[in-house]
C-alpha atoms as a PDB file:
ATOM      1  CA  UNK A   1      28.734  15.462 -49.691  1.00  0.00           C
ATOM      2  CA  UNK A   2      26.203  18.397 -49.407  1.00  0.00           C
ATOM      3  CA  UNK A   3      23.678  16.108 -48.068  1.00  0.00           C
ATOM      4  CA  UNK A   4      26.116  14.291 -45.269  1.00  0.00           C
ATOM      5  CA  UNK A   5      26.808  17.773 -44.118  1.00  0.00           C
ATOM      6  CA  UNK A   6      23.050  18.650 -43.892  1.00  0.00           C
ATOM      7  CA  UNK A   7      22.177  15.112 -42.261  1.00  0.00           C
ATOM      8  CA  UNK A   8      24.665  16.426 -39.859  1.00  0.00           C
ATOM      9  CA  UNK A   9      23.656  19.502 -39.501  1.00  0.00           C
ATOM     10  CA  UNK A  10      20.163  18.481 -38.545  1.00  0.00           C
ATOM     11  CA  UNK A  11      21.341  15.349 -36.195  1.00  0.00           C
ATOM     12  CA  UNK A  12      22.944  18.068 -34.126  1.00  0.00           C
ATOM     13  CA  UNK A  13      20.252  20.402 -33.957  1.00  0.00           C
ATOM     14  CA  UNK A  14      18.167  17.574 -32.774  1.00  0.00           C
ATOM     15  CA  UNK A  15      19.939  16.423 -30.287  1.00  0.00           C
ATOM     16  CA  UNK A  16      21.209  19.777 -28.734  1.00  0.00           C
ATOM     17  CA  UNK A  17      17.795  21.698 -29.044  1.00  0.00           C
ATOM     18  CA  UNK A  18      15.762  21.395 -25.899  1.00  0.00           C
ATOM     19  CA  UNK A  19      11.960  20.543 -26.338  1.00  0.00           C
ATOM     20  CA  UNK A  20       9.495  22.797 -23.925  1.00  0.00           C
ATOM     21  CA  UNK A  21       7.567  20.094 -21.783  1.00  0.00           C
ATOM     22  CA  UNK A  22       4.149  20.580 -21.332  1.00  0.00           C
ATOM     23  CA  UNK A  23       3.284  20.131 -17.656  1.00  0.00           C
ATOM     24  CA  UNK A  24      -0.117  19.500 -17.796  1.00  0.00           C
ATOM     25  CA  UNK A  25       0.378  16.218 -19.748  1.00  0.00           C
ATOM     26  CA  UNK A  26       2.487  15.352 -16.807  1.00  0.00           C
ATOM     27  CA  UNK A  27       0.577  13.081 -14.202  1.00  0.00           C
ATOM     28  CA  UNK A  28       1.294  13.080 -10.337  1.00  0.00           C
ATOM     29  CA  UNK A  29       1.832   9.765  -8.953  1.00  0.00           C
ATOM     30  CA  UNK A  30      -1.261   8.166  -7.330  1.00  0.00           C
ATOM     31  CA  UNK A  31      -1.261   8.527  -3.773  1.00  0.00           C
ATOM     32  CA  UNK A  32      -3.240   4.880  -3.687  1.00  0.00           C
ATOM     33  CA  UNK A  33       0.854   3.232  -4.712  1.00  0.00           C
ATOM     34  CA  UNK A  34       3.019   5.756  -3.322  1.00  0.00           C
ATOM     35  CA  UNK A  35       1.667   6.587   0.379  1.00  0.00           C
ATOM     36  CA  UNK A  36       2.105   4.491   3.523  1.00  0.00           C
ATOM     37  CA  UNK A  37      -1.077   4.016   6.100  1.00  0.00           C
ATOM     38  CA  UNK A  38      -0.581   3.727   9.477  1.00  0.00           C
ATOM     39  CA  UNK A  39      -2.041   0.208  10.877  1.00  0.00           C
ATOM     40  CA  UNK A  40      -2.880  -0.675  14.993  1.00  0.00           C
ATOM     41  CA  UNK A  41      -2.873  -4.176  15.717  1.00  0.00           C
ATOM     42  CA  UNK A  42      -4.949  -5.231  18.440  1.00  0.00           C
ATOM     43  CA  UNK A  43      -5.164  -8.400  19.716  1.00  0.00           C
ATOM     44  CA  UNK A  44      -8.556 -10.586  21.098  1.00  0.00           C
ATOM     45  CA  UNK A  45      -9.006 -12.050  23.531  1.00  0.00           C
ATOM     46  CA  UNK A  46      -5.901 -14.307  24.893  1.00  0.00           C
ATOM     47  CA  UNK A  47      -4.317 -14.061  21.865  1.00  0.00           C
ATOM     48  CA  UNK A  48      -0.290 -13.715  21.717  1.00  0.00           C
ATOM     49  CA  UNK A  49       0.297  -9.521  21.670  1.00  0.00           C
ATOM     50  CA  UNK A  50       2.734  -8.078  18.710  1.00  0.00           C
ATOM     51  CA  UNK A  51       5.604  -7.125  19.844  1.00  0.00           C
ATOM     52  CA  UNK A  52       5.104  -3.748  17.998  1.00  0.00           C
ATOM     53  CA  UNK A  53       1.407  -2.893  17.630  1.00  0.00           C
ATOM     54  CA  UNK A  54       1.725  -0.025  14.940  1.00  0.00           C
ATOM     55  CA  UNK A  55       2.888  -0.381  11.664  1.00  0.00           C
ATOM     56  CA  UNK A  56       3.438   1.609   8.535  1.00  0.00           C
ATOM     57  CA  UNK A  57       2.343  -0.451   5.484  1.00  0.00           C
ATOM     58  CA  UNK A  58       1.644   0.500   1.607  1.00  0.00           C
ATOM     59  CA  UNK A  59      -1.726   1.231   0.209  1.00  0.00           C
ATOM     60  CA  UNK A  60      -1.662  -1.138  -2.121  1.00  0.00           C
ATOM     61  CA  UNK A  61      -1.156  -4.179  -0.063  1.00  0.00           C
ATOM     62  CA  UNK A  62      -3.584  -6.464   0.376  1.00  0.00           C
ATOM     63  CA  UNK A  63      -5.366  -7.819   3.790  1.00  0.00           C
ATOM     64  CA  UNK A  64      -3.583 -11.595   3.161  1.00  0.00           C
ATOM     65  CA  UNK A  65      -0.259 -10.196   3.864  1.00  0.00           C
ATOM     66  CA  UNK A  66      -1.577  -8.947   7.177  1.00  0.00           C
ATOM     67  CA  UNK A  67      -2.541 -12.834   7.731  1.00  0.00           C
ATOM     68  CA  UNK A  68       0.418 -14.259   6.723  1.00  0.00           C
ATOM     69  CA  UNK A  69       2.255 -11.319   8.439  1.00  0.00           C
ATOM     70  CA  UNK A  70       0.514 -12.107  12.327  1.00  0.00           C
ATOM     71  CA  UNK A  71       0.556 -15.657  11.456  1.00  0.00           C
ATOM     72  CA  UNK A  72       4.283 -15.648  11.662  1.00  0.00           C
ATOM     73  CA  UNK A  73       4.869 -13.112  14.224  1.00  0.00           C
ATOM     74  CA  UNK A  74       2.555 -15.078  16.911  1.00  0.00           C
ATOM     75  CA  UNK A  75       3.176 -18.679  15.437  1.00  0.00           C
ATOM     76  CA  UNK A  76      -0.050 -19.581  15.335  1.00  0.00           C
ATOM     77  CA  UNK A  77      -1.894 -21.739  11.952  1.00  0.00           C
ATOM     78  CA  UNK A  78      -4.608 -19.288  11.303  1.00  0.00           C
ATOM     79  CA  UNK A  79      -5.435 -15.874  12.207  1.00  0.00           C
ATOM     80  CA  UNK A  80      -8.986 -13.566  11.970  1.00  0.00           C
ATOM     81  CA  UNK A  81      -8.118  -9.920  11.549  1.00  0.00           C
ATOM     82  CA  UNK A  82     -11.510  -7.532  11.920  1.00  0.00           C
ATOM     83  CA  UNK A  83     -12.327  -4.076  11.183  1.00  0.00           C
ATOM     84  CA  UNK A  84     -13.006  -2.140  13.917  1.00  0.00           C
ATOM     85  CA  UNK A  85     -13.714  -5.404  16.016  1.00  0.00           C
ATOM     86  CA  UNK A  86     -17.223  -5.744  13.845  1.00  0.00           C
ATOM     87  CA  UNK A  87     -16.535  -7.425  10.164  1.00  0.00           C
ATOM     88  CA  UNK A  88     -13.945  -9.727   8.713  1.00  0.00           C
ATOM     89  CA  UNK A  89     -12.392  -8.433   5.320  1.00  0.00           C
ATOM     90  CA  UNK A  90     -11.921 -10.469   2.382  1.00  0.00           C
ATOM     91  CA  UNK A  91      -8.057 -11.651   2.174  1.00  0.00           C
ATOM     92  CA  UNK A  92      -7.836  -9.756  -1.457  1.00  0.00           C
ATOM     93  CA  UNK A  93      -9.246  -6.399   0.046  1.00  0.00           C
ATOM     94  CA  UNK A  94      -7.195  -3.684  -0.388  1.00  0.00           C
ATOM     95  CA  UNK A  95      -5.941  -1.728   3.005  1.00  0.00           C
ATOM     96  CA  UNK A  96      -6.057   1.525   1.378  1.00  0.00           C
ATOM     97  CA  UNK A  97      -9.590   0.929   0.449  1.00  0.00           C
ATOM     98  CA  UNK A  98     -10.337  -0.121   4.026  1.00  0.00           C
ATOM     99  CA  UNK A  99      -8.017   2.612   5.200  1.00  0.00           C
ATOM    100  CA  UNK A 100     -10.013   5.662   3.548  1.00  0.00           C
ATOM    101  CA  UNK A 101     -13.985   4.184   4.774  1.00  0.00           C
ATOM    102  CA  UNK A 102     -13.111   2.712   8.366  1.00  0.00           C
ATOM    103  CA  UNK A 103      -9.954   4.778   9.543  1.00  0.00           C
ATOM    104  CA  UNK A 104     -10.025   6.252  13.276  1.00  0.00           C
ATOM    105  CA  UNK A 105      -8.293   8.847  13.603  1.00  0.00           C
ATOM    106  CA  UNK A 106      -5.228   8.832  11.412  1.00  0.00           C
ATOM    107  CA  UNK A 107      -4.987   4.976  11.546  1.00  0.00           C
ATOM    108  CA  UNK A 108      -6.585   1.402  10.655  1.00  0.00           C
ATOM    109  CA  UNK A 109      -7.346  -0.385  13.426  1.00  0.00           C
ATOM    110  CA  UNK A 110      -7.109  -4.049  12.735  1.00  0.00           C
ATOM    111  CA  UNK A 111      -8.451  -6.852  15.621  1.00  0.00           C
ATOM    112  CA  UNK A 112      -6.838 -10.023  15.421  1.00  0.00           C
ATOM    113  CA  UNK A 113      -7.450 -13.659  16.630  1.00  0.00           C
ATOM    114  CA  UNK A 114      -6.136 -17.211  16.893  1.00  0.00           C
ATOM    115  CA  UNK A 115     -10.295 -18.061  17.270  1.00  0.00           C
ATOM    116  CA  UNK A 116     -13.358 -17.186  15.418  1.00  0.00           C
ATOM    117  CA  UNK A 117     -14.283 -13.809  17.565  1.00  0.00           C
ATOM    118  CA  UNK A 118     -17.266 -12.933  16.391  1.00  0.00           C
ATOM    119  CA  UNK A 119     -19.518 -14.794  15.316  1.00  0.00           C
END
């Protein structure tokens, strides 16, 4: 009986007693998932223009959502995005990667084509 009234005792301070958080052992979320870039569209040549040429997309997506993302706005079968009209990214490069070496400004500027544009 003793005992049961001691479990007790100790089940409530447990649960009512408020443990001091350290805040240092807290971590801040990474601004690679959490923040948006901004993203220009231009098009090449005679390609079909985007309705809406700026877009705010996560960090963490990935240059083949771009394609499949202008492939469906301009109906087209197959798109070439470029980096500041110069290189062609790999479809599993990261736009927050690209984002933080080739931004202008305060956004990406992506070229896109129905064609091979350079090269």
């Amino acid at each position: 009986m003793i005992q049961s009234e001691r479990l007790r005792s100790i089940t409530r301070q447990r649960t009512t007693s408020t443990t001091p958080i350290d805040e240092s052992t807290l971590t801040s979320p990474s601004p690679s998932t959490d923040l948006k870039i901004t993203v220009r569209f231009q098009p090449i040549g005679s390609t079909r223009i985007l309705s809406t040429r700026v877009f705010k997309i996560g960090r963490n997506r990935n240059i083949s959502t771009l394609i499949l993302f202008i492939r469906k706005q301009i109906e087209v079968q197959s798109v070439f995005l470029y980096i500041q009209s110069s290189f062609q990214p790999n479809p599993d490069e990261n736009l927050g990667t690209l984002y933080d070496l080739y931004k202008t400004g305060e956004e990406l500027i992506i070229s896109y084509c129905d064609t091979v544009a350079f090269g």
